[in-house]
Protein backbone atom coordinates (compact mmCIF):
# COMPACT_ATOMS: atom_id res chain seq x y z
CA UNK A 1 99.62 133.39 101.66
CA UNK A 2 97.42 131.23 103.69
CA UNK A 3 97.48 132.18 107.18
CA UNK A 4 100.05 134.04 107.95
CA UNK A 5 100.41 132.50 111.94
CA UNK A 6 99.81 129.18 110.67
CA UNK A 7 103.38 128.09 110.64
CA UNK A 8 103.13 129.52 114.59
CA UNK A 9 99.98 127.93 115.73
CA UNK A 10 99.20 124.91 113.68
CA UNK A 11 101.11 121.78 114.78
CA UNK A 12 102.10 119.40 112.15
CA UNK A 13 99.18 116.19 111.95
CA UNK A 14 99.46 113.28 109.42
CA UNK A 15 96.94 110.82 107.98
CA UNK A 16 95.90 108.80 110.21
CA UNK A 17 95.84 104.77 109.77
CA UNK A 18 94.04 102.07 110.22
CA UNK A 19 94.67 99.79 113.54
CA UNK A 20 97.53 97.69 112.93
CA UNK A 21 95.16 94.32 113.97
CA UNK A 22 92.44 95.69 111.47
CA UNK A 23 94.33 96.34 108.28
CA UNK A 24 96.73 93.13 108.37
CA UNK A 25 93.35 91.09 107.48
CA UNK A 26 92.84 92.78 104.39
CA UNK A 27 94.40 94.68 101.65
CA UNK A 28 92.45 98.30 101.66
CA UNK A 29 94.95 100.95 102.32
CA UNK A 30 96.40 101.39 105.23
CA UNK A 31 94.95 105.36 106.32
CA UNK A 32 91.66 106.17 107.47
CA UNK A 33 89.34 106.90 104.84
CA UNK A 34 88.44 110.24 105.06
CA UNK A 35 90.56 111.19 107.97
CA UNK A 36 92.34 114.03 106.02
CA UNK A 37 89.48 116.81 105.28
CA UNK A 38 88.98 117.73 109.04
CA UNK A 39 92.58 118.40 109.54
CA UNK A 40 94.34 118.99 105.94
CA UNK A 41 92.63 123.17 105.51
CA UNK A 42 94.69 123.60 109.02
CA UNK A 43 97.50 121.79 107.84
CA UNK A 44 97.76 124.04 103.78
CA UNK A 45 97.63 127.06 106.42
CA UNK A 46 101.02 126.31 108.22
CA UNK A 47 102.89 126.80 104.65
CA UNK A 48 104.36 130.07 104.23
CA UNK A 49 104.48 131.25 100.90
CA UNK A 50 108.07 131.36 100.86
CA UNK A 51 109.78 134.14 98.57
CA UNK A 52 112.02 131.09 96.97
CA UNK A 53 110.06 128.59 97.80
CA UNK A 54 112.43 125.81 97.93
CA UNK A 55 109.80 123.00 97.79
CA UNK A 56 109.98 123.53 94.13
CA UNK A 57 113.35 122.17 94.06
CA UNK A 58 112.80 119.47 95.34
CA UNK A 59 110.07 118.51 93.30
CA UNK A 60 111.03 117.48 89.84
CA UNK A 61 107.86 118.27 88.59
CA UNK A 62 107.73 121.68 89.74
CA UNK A 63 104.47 121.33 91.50
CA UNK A 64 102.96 124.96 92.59
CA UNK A 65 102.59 123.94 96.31
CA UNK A 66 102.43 127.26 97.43
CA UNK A 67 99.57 128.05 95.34
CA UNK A 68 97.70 124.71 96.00
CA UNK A 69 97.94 125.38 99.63
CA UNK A 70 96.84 128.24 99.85
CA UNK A 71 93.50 126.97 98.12
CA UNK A 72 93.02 124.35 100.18
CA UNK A 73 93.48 126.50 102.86
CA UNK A 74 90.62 128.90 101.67
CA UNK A 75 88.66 125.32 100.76
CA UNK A 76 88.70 126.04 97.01
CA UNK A 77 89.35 122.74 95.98
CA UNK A 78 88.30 123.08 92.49
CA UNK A 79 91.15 125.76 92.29
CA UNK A 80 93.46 124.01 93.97
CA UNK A 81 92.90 120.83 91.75
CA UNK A 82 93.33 122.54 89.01
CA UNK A 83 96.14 124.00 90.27
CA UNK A 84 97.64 120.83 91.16
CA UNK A 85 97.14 119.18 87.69
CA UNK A 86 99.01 122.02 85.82
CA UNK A 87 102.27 120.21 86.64
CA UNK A 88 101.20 116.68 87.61
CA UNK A 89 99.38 114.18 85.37
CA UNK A 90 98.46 111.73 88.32
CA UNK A 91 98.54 113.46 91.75
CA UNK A 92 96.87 110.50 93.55
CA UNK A 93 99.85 108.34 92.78
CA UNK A 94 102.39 110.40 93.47
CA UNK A 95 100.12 111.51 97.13
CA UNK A 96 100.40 108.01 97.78
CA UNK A 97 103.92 107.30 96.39
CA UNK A 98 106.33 109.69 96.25
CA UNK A 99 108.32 109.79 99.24
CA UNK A 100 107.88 113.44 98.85
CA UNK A 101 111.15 115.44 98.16
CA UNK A 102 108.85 118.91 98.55
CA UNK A 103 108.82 118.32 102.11
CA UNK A 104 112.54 117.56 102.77
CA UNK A 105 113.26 121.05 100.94
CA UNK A 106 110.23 122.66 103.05
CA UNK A 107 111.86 126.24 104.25
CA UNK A 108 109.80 125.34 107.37
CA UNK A 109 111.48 122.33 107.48
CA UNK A 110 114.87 123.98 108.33
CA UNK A 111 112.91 124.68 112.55
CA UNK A 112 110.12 122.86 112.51
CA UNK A 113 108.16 119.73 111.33
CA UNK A 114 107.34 120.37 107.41
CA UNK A 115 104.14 121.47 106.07
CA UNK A 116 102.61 118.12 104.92
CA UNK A 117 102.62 118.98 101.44
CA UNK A 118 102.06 115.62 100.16
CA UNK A 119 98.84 114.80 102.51
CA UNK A 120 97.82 118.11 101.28
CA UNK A 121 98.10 116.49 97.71
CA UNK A 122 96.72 113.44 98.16
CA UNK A 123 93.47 115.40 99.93
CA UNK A 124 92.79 117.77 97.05
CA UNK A 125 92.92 114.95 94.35
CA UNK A 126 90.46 112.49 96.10
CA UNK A 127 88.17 115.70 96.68
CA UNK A 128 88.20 116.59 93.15
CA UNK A 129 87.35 113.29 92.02
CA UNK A 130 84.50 112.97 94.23
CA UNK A 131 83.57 116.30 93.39
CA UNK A 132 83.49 115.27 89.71
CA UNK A 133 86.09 117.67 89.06
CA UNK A 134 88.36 115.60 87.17
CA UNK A 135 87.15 115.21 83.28
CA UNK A 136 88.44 113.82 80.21
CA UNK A 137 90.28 116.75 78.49
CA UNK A 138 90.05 115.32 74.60
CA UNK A 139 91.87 117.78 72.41
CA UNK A 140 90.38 120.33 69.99
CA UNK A 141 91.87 118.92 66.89
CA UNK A 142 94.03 116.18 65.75
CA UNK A 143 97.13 116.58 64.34
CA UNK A 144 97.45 113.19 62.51
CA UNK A 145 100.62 112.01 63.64
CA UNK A 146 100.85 108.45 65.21
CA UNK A 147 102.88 108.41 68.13
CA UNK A 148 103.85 104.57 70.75
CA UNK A 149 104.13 104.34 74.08
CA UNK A 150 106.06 101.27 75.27
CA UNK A 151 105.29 100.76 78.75
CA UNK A 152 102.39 102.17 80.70
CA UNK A 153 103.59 102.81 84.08
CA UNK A 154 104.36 106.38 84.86
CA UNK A 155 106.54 107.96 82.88
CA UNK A 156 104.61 106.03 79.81
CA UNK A 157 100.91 107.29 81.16
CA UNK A 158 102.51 111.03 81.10
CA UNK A 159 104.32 110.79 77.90
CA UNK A 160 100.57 109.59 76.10
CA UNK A 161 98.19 111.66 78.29
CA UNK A 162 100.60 114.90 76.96
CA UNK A 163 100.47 113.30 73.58
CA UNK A 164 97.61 112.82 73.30
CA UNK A 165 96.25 116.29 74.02
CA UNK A 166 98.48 117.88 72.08
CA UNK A 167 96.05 116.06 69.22
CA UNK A 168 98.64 113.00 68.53
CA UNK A 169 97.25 109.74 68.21
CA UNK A 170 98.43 107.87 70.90
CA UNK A 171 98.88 103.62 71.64
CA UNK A 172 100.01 102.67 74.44
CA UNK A 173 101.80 99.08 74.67
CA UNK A 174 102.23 96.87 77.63
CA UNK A 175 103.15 93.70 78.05
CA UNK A 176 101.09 92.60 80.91
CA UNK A 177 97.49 91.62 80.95
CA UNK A 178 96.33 95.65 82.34
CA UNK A 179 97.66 98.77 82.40
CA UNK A 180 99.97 100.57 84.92
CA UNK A 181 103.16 98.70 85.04
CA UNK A 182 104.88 98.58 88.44
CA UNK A 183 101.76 100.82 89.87
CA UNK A 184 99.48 97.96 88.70
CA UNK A 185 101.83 94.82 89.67
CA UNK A 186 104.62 96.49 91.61
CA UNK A 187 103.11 98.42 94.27
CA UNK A 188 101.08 96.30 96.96
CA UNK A 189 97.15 96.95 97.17
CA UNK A 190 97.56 98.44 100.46
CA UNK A 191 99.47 101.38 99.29
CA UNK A 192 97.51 101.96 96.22
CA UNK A 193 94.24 100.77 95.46
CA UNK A 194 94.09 100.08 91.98
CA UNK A 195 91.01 101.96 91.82
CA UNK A 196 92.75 104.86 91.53
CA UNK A 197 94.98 103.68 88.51
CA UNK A 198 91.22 102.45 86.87
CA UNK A 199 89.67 105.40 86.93
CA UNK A 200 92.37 107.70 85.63
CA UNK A 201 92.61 105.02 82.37
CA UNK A 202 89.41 105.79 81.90
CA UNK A 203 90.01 109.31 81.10
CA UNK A 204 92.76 108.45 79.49
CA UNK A 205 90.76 106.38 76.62
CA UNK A 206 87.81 109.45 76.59
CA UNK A 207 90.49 111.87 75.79
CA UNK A 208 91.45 109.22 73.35
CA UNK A 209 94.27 107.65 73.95
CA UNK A 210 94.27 103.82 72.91
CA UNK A 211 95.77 100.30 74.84
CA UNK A 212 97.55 97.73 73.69
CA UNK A 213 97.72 95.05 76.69
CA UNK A 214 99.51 91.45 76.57
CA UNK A 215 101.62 92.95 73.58
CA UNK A 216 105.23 92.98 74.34
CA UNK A 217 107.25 94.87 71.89
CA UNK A 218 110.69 92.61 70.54
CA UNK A 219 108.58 89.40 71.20
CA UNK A 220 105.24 90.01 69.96
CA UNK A 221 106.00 92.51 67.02
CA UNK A 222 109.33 93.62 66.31
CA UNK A 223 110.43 97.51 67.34
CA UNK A 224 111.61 98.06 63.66
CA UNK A 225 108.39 97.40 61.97
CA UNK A 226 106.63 99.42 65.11
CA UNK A 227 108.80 102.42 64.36
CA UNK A 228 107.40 102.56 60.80
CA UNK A 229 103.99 101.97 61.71
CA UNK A 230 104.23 104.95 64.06
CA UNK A 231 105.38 108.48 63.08
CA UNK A 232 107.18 108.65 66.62
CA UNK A 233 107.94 105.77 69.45
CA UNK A 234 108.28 106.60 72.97
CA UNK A 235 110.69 104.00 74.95
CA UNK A 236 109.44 104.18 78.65
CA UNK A 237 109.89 100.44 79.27
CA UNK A 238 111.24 101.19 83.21
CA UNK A 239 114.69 99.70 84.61
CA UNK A 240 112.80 96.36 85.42
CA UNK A 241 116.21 93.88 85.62
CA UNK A 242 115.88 93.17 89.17
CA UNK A 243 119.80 93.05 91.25
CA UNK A 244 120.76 89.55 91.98
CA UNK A 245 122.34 88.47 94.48
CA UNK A 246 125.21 85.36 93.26
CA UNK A 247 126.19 83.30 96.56
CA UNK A 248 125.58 79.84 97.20
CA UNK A 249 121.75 78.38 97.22
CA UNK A 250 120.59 81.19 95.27
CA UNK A 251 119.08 78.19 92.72
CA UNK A 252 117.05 76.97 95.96
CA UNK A 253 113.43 76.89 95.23
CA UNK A 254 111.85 79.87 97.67
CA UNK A 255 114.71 82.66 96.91
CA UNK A 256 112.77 84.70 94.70
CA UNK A 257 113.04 88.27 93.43
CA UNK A 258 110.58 90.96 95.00
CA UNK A 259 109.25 91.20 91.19
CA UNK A 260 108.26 87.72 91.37
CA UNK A 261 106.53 87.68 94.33
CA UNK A 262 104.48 91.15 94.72
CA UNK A 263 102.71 90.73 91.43
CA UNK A 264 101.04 87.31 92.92
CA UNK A 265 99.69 88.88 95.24
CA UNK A 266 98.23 91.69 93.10
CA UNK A 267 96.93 88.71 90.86
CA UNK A 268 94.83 87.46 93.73
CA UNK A 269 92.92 91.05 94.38
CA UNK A 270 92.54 91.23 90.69
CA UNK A 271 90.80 87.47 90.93
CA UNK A 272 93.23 85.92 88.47
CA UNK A 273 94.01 83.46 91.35
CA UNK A 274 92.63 82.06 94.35
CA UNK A 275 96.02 82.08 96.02
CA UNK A 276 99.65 83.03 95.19
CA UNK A 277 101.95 80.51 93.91
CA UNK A 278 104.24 82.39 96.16
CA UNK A 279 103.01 82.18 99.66
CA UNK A 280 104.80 84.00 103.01
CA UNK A 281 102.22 82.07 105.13
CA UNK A 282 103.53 79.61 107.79
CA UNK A 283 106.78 80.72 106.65
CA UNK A 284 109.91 82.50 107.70
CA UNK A 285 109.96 85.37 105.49
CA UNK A 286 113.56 87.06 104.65
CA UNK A 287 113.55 90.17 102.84
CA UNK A 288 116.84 91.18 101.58
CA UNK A 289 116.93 94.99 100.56
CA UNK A 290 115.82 97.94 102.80
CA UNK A 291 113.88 99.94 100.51
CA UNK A 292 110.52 100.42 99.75
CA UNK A 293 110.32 97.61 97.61
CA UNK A 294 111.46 95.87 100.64
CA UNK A 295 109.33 97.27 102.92
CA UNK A 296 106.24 96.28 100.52
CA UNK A 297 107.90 92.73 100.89
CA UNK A 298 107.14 92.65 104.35
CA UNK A 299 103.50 94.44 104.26
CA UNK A 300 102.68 91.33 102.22
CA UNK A 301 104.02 89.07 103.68
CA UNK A 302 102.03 90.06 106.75
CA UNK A 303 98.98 89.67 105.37
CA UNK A 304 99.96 86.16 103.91
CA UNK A 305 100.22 85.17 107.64
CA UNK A 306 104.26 84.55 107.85
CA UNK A 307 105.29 83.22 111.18
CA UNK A 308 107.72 85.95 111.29
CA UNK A 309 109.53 88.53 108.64
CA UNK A 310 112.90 89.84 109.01
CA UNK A 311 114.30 92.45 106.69
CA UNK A 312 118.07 92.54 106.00
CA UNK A 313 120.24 96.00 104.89
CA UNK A 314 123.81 95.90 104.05
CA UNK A 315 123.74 99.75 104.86
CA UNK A 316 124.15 100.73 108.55
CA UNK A 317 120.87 102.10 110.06
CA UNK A 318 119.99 106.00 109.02
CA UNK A 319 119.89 108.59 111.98
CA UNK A 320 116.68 110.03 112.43
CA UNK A 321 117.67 113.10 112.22
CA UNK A 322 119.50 114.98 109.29
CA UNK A 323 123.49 115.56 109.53
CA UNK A 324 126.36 117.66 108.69
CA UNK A 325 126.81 115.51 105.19
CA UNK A 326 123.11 116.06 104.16
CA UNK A 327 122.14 119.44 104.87
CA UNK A 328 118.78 121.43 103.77
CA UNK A 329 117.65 121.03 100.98
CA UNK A 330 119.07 117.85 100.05
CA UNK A 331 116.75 114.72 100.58
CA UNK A 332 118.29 112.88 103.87
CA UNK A 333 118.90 109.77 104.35
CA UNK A 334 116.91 109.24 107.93
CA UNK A 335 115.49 106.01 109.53
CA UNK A 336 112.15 105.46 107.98
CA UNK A 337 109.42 103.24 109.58
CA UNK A 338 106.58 102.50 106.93
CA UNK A 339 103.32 101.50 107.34
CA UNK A 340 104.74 97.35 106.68
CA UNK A 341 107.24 98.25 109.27
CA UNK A 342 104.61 99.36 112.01
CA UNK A 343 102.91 95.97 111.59
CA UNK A 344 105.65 94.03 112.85
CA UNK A 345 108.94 92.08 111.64
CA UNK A 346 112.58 92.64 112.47
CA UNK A 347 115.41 95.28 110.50
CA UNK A 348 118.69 94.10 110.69
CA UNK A 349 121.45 96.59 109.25
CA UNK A 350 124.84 96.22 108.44
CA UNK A 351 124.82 92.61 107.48
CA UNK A 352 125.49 90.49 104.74
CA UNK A 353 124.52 86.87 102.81
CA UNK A 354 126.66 84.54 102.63
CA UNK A 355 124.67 81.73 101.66
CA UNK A 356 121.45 80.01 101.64
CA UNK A 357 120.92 76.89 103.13
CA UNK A 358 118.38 74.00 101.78
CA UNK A 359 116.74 70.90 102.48
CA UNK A 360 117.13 67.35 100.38
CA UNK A 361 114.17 68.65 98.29
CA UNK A 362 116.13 71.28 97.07
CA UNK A 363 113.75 73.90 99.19
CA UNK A 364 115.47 76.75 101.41
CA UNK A 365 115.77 76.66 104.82
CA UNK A 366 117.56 79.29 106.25
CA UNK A 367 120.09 81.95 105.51
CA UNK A 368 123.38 82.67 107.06
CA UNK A 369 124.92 86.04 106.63
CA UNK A 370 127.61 87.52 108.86
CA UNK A 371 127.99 91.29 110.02
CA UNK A 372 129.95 93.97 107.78
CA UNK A 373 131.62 97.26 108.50
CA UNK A 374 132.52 99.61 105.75
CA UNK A 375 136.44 100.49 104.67
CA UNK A 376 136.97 102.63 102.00
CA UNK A 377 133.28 102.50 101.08
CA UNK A 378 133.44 98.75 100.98
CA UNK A 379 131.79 96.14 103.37
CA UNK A 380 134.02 93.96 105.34
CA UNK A 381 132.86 90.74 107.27
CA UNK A 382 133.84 91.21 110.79
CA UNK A 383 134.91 87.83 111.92
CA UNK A 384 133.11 85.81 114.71
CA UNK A 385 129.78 87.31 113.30
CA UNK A 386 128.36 85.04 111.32
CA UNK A 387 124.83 83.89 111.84
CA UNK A 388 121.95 81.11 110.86
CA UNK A 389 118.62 82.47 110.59
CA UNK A 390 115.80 80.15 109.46
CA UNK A 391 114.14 81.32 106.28
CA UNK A 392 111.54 79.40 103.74
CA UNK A 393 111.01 82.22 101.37
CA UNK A 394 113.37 84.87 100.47
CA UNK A 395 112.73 87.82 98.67
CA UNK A 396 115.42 89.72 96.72
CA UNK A 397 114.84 93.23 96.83
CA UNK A 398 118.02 95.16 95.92
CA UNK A 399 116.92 97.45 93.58
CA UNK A 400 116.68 97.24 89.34
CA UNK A 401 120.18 97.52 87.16
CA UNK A 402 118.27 98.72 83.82
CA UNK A 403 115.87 97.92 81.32
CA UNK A 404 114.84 94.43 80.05
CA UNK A 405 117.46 93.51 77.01
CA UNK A 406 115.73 89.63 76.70
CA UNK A 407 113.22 90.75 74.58
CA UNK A 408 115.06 91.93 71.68
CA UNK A 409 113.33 95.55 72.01
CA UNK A 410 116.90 97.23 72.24
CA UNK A 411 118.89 95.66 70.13
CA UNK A 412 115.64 95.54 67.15
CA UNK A 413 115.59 99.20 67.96
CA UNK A 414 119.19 99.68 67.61
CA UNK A 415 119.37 102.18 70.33
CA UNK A 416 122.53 103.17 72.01
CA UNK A 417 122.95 102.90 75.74
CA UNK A 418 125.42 105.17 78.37
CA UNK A 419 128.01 103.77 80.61
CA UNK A 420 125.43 102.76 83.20
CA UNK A 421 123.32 100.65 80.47
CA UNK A 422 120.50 102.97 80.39
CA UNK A 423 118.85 103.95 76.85
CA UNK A 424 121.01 107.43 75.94
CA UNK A 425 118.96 110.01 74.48
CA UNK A 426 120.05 113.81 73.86
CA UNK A 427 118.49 117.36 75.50
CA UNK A 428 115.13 116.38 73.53
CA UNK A 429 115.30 112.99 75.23
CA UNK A 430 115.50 111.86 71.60
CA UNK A 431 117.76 108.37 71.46
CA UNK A 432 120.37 108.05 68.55
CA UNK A 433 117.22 106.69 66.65
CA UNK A 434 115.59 108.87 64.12
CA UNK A 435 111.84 109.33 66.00
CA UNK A 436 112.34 107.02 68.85
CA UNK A 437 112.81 108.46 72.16
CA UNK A 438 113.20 107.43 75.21
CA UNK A 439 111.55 108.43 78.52
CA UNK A 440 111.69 107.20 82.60
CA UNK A 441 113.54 105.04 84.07
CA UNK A 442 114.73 103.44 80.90
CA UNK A 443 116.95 106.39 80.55
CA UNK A 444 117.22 107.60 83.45
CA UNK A 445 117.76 104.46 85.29
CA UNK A 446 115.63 103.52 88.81
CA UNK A 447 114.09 106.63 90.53
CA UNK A 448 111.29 108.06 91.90
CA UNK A 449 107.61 107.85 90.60
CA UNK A 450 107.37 112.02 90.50
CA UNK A 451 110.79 111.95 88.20
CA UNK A 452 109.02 109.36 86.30
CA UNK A 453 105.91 111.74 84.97
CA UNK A 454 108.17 114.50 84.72
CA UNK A 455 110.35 112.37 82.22
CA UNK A 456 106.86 111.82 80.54
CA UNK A 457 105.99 114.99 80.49
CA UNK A 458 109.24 116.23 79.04
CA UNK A 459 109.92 113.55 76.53
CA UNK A 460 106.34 114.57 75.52
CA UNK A 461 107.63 117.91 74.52
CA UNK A 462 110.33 116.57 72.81
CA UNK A 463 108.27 114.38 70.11
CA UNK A 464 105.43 117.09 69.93
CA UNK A 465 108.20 119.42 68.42
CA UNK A 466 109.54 116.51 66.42
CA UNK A 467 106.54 116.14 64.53
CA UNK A 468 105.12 119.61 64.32
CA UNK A 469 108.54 122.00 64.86
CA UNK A 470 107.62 123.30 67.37
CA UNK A 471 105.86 122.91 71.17
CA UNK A 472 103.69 124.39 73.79
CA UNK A 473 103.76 121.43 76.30
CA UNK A 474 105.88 121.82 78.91
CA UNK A 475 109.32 120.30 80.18
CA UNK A 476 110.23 120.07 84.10
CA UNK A 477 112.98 118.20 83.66
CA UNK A 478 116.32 117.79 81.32
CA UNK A 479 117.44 114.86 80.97
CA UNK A 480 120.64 115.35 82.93
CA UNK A 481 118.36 116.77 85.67
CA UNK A 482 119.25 114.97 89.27
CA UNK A 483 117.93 115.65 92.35
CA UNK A 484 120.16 118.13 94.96
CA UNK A 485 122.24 116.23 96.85
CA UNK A 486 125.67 116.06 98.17
């Protein structure tokens, strides 16, 4: 244990940010460099070595917090890094990320704040990196079986970083011009330097694993002659069919899905363009979705100068406080105010579109939507509600309904897919495809990034024992696995 008062005389302290003013003009991330180290040894202490440490529950991954705490505690970081990669491939994404499931199911979470397990995370990973802890890990011998990754976000980076120690030969394929999928292109700059995604492909190709970019599989080579190029295929492809939403003006030019717009904008800090196509500034900005994916809407649209950004939910607004219907350990449902959020804009919950209005260029203009209640778990318009609020770009962020069938990679396969149109696969996360399995949100369907590397991590288990009969890699997760809730 760590220190055993800490939980009694240690007061829970986050990262601090950046002032709001400051970090709207640029794109850096939005905490303090730095700010962490003084405060986070303090912060491991308050975490009490629980006998059932519950934390582990509600990590998917299985992440020793516990025993990482305690080290950073003691200011061992080399031990606690090395602690914290025995479970977790990429601990400075999911730091950053994850929305941190650990600390909902934090025993100390059931009286008090909870220890701040994934600043603690976050701390330790950036230390060993500076530290020059962090090293390619190239195996001892190679096994010579051939093994593709399609997709290289995540759960594709943890299948072939697995695979590839295990002494596979690993190539990873993705379809866009660099590697990292939605980390790369979905998640704003200000969340996630891509710095960190950079350096961690550079280990990645010194333990030997190989990339494929600008190679999409179904269009650019077909998945039948890739299976029997490869002794094993790994589908991690993600759930990246965005939600639509079908009322009138959707074909007005300026409605755009959240997947159209936040890679632009990642584009431009890259330096593939000067400016994005798809601009918020001197606009009205309309978000629709009140996720995260939303809420990275708005933090870009801020710093594309909008004249103002208002972000719709269907959903009535969370409490901020758990309830009866969400007890400990489950992951609550509470009011969250992001970074994007703290920087400005207006939530509106409990309302719905009901169309989109344009101009005689065929541009929109504004948005009307009306308010809803929910009957039977349905949303009703409640008459005399209905609303005009002006709008020149709309962004549709309601969340993904599966994985990309226009590209011919499912049906070239021949893969089956479950009821919800997700890529089945069995308790090996093997699909009905001799040697092609399936990993992510692909099969999974949308979730978080931490169930994401530990579908990597377990489909990697699955393909090592394919090809060799057996496996000492481990498996968090089965592919049934969902997180506690009620």
């Amino acid at each position: 244990m760590a220190d055993p008062k800490g939980f009694l005389t240690t007061g829970r302290e986050v990262a601090e940010t950046r002032p709001v003013a400051e970090r709207v003009r640029d794109w850096n991330e939005v905490h303090v460099p730095g700010a962490l180290l003084p405060i986070i040894s303090k912060q491991a202490g308050r975490c009490m070595d629980c006998g059932i440490p519950f934390c582990h529950n509600g990590c998917p991954l299985g992440n020793l917090i516990p025993e990482w705490n305690d080290y950073a505690y003691r200011e061992d970081w080399r031990a606690a890094s090395e602690r914290l990669h025995a479970t977790n491939n990429f601990p400075e994404f999911t730091g950053r990320l994850c929305p941190a499931p650990c600390e909902s199911a934090c025993v100390l979470g059931i009286s008090q704040p909870a220890v701040t397990i994934k600043n603690v995370e976050v701390s330790v990973i950036d230390k060993a990196w500076g530290s020059g802890d962090v090293t390619p890990r190239p195996p001892e011998r190679l096994s010579g079986k051939t093994v593709a990754v399609i997709g290289s976000g995540p759960a594709g980076l943890a299948a072939a970083q697995q695979l590839t120690r295990a002494g596979h030969t690993v190539a990873v394929y993705e379809r866009a011009d660099r590697v990292g999928g939605l980390l790369r292109y979905g998640i704003p700059e200000f969340k996630m330097e891509k710095s960190h995604i950079n350096r961690r492909i550079e280990q990645m190709r010194a333990e030997g694993t190989k990339f494929r970019t600008e190679t999409e599989i179904g269009r650019d080579i077909d998945a039948a002659k890739l299976r029997r190029r490869y002794d094993a295929v790994v589908i991690a492809a993600g759930a990246t069919v965005s939600r639509d939403l079908p009322v009138p003006g959707r074909e007005l030019n300026g409605v755009h899905f959240a997947m159209e717009y936040l890679p632009l904008a990642n584009k431009v800090r890259e330096g593939d363009l000067t400016v994005s196509p798809i601009s918020a500034e001197g606009k009205h900005v309309v978000v629709i979705g009140g996720g995260d994916t939303g809420a990275d809407c708005v933090g870009t649209a801020h710093r594309q100068g909008a004249l103002s950004v208002t972000q719709l939910e269907i959903m009535p607004r969370p409490g901020e406080e758990r309830n009866a219907h969400q007890p400990w350990p489950t992951f609550p449902m509470l009011y969250k105010v992001t970074s994007a959020h703290e920087e400005g804009g207006e939530r509106v919950y409990s309302v719905s579109t009901t169309h989109f209005e344009g101009d005689e260029d065929g541009n929109v203009q504004a948005l009307h939507l009306v308010e809803v209640e929910f009957k039977d778990g349905r949303p009703e318009p409640k008459p005399g509600t209905e609303r005009r609020i002006p709008a020149q770009l709309v962004t549709l962020a309601m969340g993904f309904t599966g994985t990309d069938r226009s590209n011919g990679l499912v049906e070239q396969f021949g893969v089956e897919l479950d009821e919800r149109g997700n890529i089945a696969r069995d308790a090996d996360f093997a699909t009905n495809v001799e040697g092609v399995f399936v990993a992510g949100d692909a099969g999974r369907g949308q979730s978080l990034i931490v169930w994401a590397i530990a579908e990597g991590r377990s489909a990697a288990r699955g393909v090592d024992r394919y090809l060799t009969g057996t496996s000492t890699l481990p498996a968090p997760i089965r592919p049934t696995d969902r997180a506690l809730a009620v």
